[in-house]
C-alpha atoms as a PDB file:
ATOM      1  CA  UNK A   1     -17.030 -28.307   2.680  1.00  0.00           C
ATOM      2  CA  UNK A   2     -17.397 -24.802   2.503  1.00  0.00           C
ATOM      3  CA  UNK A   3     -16.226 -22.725   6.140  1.00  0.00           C
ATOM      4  CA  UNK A   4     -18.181 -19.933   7.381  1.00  0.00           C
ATOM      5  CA  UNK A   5     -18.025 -17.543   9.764  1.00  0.00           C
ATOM      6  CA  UNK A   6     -19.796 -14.655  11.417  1.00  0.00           C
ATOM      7  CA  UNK A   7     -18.630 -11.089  12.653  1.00  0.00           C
ATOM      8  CA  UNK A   8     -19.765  -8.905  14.571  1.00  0.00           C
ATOM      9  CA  UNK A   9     -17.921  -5.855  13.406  1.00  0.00           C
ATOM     10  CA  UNK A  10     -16.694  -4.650   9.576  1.00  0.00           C
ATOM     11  CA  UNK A  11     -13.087  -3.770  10.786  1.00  0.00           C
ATOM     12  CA  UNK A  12     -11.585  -7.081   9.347  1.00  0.00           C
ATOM     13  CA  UNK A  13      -7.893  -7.270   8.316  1.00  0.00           C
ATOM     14  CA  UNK A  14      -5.559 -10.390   7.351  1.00  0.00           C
ATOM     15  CA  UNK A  15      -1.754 -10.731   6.932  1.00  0.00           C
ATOM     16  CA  UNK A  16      -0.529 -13.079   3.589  1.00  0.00           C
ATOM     17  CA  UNK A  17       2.234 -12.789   2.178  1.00  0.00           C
ATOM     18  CA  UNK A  18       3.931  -9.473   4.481  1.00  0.00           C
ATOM     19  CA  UNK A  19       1.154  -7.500   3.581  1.00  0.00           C
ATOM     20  CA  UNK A  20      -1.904  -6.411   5.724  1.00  0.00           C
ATOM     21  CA  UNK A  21      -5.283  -6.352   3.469  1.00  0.00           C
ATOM     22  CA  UNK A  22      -8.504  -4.858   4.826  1.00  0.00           C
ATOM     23  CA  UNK A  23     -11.138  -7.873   4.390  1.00  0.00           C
ATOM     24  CA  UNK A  24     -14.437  -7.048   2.726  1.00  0.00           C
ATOM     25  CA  UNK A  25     -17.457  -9.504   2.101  1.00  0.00           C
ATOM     26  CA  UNK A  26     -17.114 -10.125  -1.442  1.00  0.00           C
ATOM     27  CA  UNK A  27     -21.092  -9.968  -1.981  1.00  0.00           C
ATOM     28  CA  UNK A  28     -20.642  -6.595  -0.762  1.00  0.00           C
ATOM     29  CA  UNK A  29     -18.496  -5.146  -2.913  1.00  0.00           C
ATOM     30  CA  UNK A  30     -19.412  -3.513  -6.389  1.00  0.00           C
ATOM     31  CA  UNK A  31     -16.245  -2.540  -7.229  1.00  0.00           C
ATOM     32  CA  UNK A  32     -12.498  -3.870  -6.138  1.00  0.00           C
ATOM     33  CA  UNK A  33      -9.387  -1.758  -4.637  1.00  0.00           C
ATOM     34  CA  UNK A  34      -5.959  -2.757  -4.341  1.00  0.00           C
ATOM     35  CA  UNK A  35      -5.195  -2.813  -0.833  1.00  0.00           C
ATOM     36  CA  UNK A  36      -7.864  -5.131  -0.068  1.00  0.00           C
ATOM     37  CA  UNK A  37      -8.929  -8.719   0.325  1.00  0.00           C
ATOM     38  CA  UNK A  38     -12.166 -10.427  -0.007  1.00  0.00           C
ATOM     39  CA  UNK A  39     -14.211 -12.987   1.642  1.00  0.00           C
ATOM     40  CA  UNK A  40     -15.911 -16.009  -1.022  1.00  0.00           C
ATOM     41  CA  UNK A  41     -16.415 -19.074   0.416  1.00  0.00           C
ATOM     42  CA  UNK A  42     -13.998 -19.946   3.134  1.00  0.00           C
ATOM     43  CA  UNK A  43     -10.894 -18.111   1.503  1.00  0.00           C
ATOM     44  CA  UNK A  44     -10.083 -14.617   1.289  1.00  0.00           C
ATOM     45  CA  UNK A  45      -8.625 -13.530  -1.878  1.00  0.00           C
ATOM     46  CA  UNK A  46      -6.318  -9.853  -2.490  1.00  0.00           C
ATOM     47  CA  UNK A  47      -6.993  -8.020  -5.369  1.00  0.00           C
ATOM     48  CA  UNK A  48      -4.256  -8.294  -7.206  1.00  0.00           C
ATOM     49  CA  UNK A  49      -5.352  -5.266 -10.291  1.00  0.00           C
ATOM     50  CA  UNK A  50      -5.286  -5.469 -13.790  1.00  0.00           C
ATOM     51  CA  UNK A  51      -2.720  -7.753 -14.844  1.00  0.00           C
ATOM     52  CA  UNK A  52      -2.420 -10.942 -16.777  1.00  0.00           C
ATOM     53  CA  UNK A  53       0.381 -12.223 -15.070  1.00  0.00           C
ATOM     54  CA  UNK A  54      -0.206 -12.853 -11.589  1.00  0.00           C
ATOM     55  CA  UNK A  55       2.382 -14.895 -10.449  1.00  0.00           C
ATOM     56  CA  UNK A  56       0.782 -17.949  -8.974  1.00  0.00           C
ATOM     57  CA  UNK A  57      -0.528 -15.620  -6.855  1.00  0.00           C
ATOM     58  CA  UNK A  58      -3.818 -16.513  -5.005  1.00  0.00           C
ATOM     59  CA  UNK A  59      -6.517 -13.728  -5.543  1.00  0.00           C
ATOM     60  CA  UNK A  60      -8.956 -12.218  -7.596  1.00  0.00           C
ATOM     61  CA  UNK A  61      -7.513  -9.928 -11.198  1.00  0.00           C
ATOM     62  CA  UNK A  62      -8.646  -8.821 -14.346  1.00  0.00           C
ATOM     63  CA  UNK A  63      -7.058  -9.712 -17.189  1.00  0.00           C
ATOM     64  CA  UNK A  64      -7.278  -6.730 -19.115  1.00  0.00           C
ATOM     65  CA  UNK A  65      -9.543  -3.522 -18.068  1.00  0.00           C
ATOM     66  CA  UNK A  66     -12.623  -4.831 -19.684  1.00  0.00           C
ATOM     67  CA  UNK A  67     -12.876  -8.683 -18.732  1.00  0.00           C
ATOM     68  CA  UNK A  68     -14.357  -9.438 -15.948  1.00  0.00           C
ATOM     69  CA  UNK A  69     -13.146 -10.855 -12.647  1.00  0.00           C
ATOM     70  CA  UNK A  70     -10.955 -13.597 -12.517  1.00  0.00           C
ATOM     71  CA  UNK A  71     -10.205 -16.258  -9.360  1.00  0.00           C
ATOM     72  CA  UNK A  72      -6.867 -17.766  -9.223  1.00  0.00           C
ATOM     73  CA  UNK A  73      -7.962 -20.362  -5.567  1.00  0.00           C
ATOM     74  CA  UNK A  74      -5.821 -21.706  -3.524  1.00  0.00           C
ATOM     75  CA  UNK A  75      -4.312 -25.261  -4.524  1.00  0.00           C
ATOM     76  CA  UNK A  76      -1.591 -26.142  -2.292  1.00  0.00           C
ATOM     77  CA  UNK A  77      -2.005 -26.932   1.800  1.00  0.00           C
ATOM     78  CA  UNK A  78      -0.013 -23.718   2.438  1.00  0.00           C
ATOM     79  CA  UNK A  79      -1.803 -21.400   0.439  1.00  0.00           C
ATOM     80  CA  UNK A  80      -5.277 -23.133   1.510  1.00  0.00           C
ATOM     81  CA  UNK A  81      -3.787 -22.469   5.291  1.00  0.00           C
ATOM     82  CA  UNK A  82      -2.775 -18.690   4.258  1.00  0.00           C
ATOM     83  CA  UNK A  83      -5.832 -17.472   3.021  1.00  0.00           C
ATOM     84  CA  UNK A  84      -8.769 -19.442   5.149  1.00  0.00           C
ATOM     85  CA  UNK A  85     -11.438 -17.623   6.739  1.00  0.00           C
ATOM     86  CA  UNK A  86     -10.236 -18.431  10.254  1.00  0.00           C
ATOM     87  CA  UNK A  87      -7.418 -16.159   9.710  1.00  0.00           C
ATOM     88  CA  UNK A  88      -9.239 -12.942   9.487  1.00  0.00           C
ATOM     89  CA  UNK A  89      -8.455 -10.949  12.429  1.00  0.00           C
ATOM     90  CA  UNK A  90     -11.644  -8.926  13.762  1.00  0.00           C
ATOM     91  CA  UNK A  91     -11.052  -5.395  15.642  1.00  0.00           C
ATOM     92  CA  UNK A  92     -13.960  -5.152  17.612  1.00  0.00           C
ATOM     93  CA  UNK A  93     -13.194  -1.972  19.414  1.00  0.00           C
ATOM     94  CA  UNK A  94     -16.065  -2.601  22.373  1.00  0.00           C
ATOM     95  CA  UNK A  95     -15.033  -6.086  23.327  1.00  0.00           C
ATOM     96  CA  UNK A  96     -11.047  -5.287  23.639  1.00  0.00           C
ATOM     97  CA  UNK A  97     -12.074  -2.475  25.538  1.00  0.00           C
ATOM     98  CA  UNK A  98     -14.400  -4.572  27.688  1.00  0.00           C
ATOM     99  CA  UNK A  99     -11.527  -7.559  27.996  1.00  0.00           C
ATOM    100  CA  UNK A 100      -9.094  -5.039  29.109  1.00  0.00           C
ATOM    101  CA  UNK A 101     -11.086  -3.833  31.851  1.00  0.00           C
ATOM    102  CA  UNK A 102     -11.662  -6.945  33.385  1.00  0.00           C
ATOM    103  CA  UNK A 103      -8.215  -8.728  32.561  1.00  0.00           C
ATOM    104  CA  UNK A 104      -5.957  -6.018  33.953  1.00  0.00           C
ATOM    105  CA  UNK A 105      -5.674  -2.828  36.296  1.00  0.00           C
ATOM    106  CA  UNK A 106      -3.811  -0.591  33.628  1.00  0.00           C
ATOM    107  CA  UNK A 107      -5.759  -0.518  30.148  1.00  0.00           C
ATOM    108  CA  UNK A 108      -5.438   1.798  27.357  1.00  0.00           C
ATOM    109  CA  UNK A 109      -8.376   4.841  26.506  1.00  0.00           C
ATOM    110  CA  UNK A 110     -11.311   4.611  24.302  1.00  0.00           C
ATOM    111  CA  UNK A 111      -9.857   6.917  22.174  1.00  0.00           C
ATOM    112  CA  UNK A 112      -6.909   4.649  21.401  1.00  0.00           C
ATOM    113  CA  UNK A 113      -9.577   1.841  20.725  1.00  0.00           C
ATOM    114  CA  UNK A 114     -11.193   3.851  18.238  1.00  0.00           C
ATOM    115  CA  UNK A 115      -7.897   4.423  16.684  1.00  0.00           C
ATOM    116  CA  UNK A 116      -7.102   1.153  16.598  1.00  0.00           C
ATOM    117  CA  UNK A 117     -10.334   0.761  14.736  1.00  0.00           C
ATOM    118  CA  UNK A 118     -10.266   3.175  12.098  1.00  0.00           C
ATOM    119  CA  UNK A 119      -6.751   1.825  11.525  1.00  0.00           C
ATOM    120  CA  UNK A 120      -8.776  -1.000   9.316  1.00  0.00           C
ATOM    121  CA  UNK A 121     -10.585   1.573   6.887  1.00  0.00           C
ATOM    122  CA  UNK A 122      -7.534   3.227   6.224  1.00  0.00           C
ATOM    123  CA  UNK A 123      -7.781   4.590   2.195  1.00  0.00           C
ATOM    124  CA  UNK A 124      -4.359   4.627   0.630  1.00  0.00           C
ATOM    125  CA  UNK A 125      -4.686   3.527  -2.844  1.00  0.00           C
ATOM    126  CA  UNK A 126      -1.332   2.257  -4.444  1.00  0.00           C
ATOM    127  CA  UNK A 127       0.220   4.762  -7.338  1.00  0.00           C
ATOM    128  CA  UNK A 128      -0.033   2.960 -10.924  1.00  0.00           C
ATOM    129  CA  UNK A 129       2.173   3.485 -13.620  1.00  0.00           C
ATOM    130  CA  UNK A 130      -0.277   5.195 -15.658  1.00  0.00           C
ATOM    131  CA  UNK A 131      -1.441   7.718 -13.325  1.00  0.00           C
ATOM    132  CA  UNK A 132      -0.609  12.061 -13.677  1.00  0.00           C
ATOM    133  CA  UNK A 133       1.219  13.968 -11.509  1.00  0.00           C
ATOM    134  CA  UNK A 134      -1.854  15.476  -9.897  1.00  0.00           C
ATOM    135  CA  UNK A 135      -3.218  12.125  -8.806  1.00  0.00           C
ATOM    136  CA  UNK A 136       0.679  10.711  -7.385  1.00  0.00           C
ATOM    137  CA  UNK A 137       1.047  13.614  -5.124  1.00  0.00           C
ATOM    138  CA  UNK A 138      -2.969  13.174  -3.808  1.00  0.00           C
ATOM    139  CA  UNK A 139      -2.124   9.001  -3.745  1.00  0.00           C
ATOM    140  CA  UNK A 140       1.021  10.009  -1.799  1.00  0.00           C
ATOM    141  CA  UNK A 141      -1.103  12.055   0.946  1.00  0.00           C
ATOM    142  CA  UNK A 142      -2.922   9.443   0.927  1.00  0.00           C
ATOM    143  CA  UNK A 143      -0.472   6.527   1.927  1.00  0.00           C
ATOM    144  CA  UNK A 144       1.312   9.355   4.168  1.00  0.00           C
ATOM    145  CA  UNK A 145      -1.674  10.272   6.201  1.00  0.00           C
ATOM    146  CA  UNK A 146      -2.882   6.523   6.482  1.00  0.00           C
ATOM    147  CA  UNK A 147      -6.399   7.775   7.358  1.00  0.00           C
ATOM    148  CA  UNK A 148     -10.085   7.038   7.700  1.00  0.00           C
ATOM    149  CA  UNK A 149     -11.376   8.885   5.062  1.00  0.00           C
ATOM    150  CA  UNK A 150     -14.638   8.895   6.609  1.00  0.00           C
ATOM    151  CA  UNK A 151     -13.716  10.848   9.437  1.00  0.00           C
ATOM    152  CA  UNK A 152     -13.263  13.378   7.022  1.00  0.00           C
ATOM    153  CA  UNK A 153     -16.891  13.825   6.093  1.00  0.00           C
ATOM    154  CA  UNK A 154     -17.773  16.856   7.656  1.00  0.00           C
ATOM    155  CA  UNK A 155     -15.217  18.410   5.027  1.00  0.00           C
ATOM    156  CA  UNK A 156     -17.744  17.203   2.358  1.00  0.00           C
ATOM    157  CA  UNK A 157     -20.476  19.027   0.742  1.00  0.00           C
ATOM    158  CA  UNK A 158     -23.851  16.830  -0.406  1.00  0.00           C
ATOM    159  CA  UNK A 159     -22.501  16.543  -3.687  1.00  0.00           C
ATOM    160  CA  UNK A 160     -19.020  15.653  -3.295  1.00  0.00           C
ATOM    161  CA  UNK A 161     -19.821  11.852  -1.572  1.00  0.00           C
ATOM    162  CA  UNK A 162     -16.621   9.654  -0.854  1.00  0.00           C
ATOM    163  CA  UNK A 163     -17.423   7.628  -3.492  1.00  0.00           C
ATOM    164  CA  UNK A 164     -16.637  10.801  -6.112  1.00  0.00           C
ATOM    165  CA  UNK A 165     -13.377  10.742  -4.119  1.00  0.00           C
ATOM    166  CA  UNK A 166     -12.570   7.575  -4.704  1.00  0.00           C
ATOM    167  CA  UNK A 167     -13.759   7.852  -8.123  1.00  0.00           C
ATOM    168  CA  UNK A 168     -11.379  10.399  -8.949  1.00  0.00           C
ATOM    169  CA  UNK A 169      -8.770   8.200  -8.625  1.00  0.00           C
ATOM    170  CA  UNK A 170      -9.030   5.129 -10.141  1.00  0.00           C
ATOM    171  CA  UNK A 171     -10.458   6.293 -13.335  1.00  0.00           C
ATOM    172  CA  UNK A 172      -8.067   6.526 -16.333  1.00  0.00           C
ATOM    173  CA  UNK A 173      -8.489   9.959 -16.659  1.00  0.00           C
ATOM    174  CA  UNK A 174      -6.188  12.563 -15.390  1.00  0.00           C
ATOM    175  CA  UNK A 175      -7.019  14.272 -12.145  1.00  0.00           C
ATOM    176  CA  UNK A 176      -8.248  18.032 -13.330  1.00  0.00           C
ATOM    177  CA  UNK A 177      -6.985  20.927 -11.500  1.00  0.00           C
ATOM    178  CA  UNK A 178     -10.372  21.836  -9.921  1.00  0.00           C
ATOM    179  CA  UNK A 179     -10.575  18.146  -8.192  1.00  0.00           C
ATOM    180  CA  UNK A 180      -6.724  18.474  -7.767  1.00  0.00           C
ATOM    181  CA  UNK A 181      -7.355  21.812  -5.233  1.00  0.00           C
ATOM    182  CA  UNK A 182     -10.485  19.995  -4.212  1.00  0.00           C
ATOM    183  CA  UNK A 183      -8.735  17.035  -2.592  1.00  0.00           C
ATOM    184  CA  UNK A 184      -5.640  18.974  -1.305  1.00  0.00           C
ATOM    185  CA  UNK A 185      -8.414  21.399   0.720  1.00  0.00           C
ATOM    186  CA  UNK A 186      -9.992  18.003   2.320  1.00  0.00           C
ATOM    187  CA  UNK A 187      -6.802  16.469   3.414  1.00  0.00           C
ATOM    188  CA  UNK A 188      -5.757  19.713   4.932  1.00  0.00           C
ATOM    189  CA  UNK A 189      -2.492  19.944   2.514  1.00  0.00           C
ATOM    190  CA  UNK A 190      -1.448  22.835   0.156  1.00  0.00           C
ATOM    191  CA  UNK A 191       0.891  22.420  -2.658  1.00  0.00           C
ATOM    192  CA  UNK A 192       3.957  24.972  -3.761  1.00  0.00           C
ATOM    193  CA  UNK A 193       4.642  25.115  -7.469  1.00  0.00           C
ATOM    194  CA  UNK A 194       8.483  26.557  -7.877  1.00  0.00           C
ATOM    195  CA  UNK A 195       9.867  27.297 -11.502  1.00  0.00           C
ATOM    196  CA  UNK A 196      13.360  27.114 -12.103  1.00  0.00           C
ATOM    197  CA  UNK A 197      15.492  27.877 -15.150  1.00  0.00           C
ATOM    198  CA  UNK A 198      16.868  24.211 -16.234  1.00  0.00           C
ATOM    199  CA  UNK A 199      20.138  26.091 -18.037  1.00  0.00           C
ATOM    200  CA  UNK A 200      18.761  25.163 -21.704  1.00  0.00           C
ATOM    201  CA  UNK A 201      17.657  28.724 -22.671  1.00  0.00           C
ATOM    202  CA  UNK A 202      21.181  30.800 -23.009  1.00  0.00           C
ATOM    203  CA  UNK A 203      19.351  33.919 -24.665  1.00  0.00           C
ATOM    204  CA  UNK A 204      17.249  34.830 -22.214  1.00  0.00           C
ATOM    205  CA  UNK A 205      17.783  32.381 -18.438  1.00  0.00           C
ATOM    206  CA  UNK A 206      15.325  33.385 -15.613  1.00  0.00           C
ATOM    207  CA  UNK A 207      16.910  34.905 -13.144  1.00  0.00           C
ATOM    208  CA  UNK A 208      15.265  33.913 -10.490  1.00  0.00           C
ATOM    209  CA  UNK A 209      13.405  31.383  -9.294  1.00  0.00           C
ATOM    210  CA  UNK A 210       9.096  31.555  -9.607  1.00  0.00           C
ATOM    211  CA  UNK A 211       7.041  30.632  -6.882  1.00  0.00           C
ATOM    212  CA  UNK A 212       3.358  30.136  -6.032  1.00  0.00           C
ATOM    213  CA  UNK A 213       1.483  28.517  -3.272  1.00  0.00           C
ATOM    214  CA  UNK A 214      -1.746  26.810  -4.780  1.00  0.00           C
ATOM    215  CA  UNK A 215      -3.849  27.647  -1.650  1.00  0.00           C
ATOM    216  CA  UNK A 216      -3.367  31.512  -2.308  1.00  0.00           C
ATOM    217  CA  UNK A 217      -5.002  31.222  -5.752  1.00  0.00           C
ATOM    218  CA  UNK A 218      -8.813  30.909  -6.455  1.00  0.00           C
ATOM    219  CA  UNK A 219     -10.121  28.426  -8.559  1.00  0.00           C
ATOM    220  CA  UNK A 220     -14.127  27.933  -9.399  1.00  0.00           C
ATOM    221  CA  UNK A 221     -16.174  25.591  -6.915  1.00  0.00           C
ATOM    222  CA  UNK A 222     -15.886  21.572  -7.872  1.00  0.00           C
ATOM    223  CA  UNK A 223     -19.385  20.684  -9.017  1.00  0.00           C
ATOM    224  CA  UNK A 224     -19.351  16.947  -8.175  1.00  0.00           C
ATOM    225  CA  UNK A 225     -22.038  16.191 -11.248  1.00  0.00           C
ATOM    226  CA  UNK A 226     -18.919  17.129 -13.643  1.00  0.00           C
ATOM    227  CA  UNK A 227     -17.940  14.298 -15.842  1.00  0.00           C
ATOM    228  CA  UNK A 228     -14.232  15.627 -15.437  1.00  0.00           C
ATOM    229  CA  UNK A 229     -12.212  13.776 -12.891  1.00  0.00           C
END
């Protein structure tokens, strides 16, 4: 028999395995992230990438970029115990907040509720092995900052949605320059390039180090309708 259950708020998270996943309806979802878990049918599943050995791992993969989604489900009574439904852990910000002020004299602030809260859409995609240098160092804000990205949005024009964002990362391509400067300005980071002389050029060394700090320069507006990520 299948298990069900209903929530009253999207912030869902799960611990298997020593790792926290953010839990996401499967129905809902067009396209997996790493990071993640989601719902089908009584069991949440992790995404577990593009790989084609998963380790008896339970979750859903890809064999190879262009097959489709694959379910390894859970078999054993431990692993049907580690991923059920009932283990999803729902941060309803409003009815902490409400048990809190009836169950005790000292409770925390809203504001720390709602931090609590966005804690569970946290964006902080993993680095793969294939990806540029531009993309690591974004990837790396990323898992530094450990932040909503949609509290970000009034930092977004009309054309540049979060989904572009997100885009720009998980597709193959390298991460262009313009999208590079693009992401830094959003996240509120700025990057210094320093060239040194690596001692292989005894004719004519530099003498001194080069530096330039990216946010000094000025490169032409990111039009979001560019095919180049």
């Amino acid at each position: 028999m299948i298990k069900y259950r209903v929530f009253e708020t999207d912030n869902l998270l799960i611990y298997i395995n020593d790792v926290t996943y953010i839990v996401k309806i499967l129905r809902d979802c067009d396209e997996l992230y790493k990071g993640e878990a989601y719902l089908f049918n009584g069991y949440v599943y992790p995404y577990l990438g593009v790989t084609d050995n998963i380790d008896d791992l339970v979750g859903i993969y890809k064999p190879s970029p262009e097959a489709k989604y694959h379910f390894r489900v859970p078999k054993t009574d431990k692993e049907k115990e580690e991923h059920d439904v009932d283990r999803v852990v729902e941060l309803n910000p409003e009815k902490i907040l409400s048990d809190m002020e009836k169950n005790s004299d000292s409770y925390v602030t809203k504001e720390y509720i709602e931090t609590v809260s966005n804690s569970a859409d946290v964006y902080a995609p993993p680095i793969e092995p294939g990806d540029d240098i531009l993309k690591k160092i974004i990837k790396k804000i990323l898992q530094e900052k450990q932040i909503n990205i949609n509290n970000y949005k009034n930092k977004l024009d009309n054309k540049w949605t979060l989904t572009n964002l997100k885009a720009a990362l998980t597709k193959k391509q390298n991460l262009s320059m313009k999208y590079f400067v693009k992401l830094l300005d959003i996240l509120g980071a700025d990057i210094i390039f320093t060239v040194v002389d690596n001692g292989t050029d005894k004719i004519k060394p530099l003498k001194d180090n080069i530096s330039l700090q990216l946010g000094e320069e000025r490169f032409n507006e990111v039009n979001a309708d560019d095919d180049e990520f």
